[in-house]
C-alpha atoms as a PDB file:
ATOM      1  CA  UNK A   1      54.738 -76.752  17.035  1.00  0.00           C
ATOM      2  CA  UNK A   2      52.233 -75.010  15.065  1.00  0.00           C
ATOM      3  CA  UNK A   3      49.399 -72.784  15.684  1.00  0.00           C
ATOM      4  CA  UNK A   4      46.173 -72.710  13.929  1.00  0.00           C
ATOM      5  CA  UNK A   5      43.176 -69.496  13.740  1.00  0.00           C
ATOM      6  CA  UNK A   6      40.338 -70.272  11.698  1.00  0.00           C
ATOM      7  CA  UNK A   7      38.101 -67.333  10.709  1.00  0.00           C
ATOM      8  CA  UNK A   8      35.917 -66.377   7.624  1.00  0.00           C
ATOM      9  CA  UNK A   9      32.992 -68.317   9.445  1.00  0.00           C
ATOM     10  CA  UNK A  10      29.294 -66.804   9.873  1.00  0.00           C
ATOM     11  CA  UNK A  11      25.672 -66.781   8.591  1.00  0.00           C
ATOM     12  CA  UNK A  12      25.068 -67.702   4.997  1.00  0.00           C
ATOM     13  CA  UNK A  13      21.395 -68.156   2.756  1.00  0.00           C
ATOM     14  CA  UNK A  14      21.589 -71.780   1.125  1.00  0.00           C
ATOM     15  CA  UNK A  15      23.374 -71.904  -2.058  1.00  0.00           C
ATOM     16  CA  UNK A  16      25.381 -68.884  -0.821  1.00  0.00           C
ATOM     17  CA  UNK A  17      29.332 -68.913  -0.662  1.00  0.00           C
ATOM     18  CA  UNK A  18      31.897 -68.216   1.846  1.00  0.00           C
ATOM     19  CA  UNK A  19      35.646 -68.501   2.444  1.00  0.00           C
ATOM     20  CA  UNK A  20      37.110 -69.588   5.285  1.00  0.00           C
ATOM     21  CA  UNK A  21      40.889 -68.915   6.234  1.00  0.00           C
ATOM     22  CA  UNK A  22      43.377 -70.973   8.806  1.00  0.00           C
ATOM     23  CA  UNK A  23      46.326 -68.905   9.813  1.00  0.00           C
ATOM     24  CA  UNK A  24      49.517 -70.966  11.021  1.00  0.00           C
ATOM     25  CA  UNK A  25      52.261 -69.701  13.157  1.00  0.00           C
ATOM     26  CA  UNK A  26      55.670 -70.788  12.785  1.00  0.00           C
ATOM     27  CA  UNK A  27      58.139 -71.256  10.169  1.00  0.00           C
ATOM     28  CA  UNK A  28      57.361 -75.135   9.315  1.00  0.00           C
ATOM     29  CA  UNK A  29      53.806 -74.489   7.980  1.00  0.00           C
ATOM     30  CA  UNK A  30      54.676 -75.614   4.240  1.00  0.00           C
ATOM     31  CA  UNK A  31      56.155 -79.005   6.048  1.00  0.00           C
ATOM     32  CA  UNK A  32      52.655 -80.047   6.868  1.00  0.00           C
ATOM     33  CA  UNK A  33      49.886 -81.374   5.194  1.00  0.00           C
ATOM     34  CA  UNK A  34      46.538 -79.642   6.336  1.00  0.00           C
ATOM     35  CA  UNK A  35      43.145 -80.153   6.688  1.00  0.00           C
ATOM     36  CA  UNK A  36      39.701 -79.053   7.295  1.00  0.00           C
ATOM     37  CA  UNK A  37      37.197 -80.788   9.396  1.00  0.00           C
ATOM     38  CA  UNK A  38      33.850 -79.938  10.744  1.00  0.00           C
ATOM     39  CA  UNK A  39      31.562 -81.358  13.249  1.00  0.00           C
ATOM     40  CA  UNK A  40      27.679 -80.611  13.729  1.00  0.00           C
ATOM     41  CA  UNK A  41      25.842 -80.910  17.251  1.00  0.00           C
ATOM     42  CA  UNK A  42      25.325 -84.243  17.990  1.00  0.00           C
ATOM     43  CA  UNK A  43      27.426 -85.565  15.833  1.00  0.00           C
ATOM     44  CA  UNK A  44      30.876 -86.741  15.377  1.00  0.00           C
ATOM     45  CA  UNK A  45      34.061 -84.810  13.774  1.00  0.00           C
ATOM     46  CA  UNK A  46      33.913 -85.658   9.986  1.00  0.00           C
ATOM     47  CA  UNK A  47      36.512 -84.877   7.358  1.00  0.00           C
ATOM     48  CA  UNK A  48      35.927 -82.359   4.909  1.00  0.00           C
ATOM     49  CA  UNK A  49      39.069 -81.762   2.776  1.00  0.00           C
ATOM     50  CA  UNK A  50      42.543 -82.180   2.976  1.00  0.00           C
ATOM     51  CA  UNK A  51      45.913 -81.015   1.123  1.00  0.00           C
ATOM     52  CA  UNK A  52      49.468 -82.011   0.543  1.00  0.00           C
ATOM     53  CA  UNK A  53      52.468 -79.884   1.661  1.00  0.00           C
ATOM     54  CA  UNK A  54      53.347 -78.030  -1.673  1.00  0.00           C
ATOM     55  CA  UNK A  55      49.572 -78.004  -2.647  1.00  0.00           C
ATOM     56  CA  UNK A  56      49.608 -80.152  -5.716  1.00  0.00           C
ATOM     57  CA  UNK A  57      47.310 -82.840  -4.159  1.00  0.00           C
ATOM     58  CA  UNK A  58      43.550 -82.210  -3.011  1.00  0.00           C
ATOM     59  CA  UNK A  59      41.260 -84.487  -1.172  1.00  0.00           C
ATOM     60  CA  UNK A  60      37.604 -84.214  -0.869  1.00  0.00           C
ATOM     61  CA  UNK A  61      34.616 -85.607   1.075  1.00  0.00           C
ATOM     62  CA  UNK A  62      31.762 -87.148  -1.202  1.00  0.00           C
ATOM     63  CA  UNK A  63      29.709 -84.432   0.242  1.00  0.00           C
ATOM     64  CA  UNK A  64      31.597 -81.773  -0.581  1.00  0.00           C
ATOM     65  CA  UNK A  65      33.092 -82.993  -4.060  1.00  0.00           C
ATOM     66  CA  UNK A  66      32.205 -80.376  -6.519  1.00  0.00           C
ATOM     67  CA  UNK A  67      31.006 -77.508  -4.098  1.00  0.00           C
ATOM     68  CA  UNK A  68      34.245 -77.062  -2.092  1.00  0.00           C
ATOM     69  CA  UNK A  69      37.947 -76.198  -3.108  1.00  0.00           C
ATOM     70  CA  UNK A  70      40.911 -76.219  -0.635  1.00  0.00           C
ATOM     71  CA  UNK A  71      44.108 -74.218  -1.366  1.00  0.00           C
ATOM     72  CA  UNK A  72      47.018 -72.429   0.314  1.00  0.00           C
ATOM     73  CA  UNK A  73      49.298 -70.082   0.164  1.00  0.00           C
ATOM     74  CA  UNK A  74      53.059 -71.391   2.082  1.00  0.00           C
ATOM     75  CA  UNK A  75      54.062 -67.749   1.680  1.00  0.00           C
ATOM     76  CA  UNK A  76      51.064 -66.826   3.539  1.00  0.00           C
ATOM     77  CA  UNK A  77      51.062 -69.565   6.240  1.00  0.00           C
ATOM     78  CA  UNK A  78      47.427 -69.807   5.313  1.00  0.00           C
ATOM     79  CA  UNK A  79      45.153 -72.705   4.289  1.00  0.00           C
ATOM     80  CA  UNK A  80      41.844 -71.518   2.919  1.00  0.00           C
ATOM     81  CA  UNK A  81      38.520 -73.916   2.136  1.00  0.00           C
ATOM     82  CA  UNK A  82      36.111 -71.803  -0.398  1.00  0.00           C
ATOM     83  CA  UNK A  83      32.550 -73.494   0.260  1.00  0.00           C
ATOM     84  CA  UNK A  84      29.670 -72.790  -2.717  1.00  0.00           C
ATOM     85  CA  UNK A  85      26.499 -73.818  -3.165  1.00  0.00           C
ATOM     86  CA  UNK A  86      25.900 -74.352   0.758  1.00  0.00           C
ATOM     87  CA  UNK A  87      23.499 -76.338   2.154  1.00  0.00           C
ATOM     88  CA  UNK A  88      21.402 -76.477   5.646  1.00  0.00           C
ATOM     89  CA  UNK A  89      23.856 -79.565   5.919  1.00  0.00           C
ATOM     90  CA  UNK A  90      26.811 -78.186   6.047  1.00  0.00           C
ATOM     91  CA  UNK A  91      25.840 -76.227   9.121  1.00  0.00           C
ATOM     92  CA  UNK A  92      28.609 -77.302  11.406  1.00  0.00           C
ATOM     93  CA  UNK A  93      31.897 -76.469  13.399  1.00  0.00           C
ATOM     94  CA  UNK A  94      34.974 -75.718  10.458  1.00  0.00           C
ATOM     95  CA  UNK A  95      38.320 -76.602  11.950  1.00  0.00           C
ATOM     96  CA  UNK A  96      41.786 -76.675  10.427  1.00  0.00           C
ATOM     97  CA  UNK A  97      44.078 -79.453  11.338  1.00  0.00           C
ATOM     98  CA  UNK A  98      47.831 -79.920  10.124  1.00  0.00           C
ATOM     99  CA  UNK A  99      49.424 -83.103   9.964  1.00  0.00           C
ATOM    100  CA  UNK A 100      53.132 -84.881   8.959  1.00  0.00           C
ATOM    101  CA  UNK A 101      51.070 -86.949   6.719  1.00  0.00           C
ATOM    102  CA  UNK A 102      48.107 -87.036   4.845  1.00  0.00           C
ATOM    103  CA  UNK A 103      45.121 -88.359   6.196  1.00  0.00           C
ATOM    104  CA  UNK A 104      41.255 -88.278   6.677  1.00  0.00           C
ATOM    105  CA  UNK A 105      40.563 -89.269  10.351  1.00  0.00           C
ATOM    106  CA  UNK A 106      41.506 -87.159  13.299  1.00  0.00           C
ATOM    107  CA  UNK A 107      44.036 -89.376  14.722  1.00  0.00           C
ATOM    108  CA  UNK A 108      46.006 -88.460  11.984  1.00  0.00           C
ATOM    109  CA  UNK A 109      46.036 -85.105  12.628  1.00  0.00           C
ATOM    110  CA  UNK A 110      48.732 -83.425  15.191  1.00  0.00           C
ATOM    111  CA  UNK A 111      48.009 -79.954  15.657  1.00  0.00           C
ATOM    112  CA  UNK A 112      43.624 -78.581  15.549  1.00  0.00           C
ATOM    113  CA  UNK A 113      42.496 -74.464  15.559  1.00  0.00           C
ATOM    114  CA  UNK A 114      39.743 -73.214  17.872  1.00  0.00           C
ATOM    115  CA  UNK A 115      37.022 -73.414  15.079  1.00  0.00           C
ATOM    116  CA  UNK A 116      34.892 -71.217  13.388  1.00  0.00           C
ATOM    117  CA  UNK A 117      30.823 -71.523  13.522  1.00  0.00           C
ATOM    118  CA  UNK A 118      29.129 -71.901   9.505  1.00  0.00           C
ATOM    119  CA  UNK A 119      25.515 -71.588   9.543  1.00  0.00           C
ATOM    120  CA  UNK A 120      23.824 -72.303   6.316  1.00  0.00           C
ATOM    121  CA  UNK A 121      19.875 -71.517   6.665  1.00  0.00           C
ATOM    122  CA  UNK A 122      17.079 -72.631   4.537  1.00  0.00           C
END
């Protein structure tokens, strides 16, 4: 079983950056692919990014194509998304998810962190 803390979420200006981190527990972390979701009030959970176990593969959302880069660090236990050129849009819910395959809905998806707030402001 793994564990998952997000942090690294807050306040941010539009086009601003920030960097959020998921911690795992356990010893398996490089045996799962991860992901990063987020969800908005009102609306439903909606895939953001995703990437393979060693890191050599890297999935994107249109809407975050271009602005957003996921990476991680198996020595670390840590999956980071680093988020430029934010938008009032991406105001949402961030949550890491980790997975024994790669996918982009959230039945796909085994084991979710607590989630971190990102608010992007005009």
């Amino acid at each position: 079983q793994v564990q998952l803390v997000e942090s690294g979420g807050g306040l941010v200006q539009a086009g601003g950056s920030l960097r959020l981190s998921c911690a795992a527990s356990g010893r398996t972390f490089s045996t799962y692919h991860m992901g990063w979701f987020r969800q908005a009030p009102g609306k439903e959970r909606e895939f953001v990014a995703a990437i393979t176990r060693g890191g050599v593969n890297t999935y994107y959302a249109d809407s975050v194509k271009g602005r957003f880069t996921i990476s991680r660090d198996n020595a670390k236990n840590t999956v980071y998304l680093q988020m430029n050129s934010l938008k009032p849009e991406d105001t949402a819910v961030y949550y890491c998810a980790g997975s024994r395959r790669v996918g982009w809905g959230t039945t796909d998806y085994d084991y979710w962190g607590q989630g971190t707030q990102v608010t992007v402001s005009s």
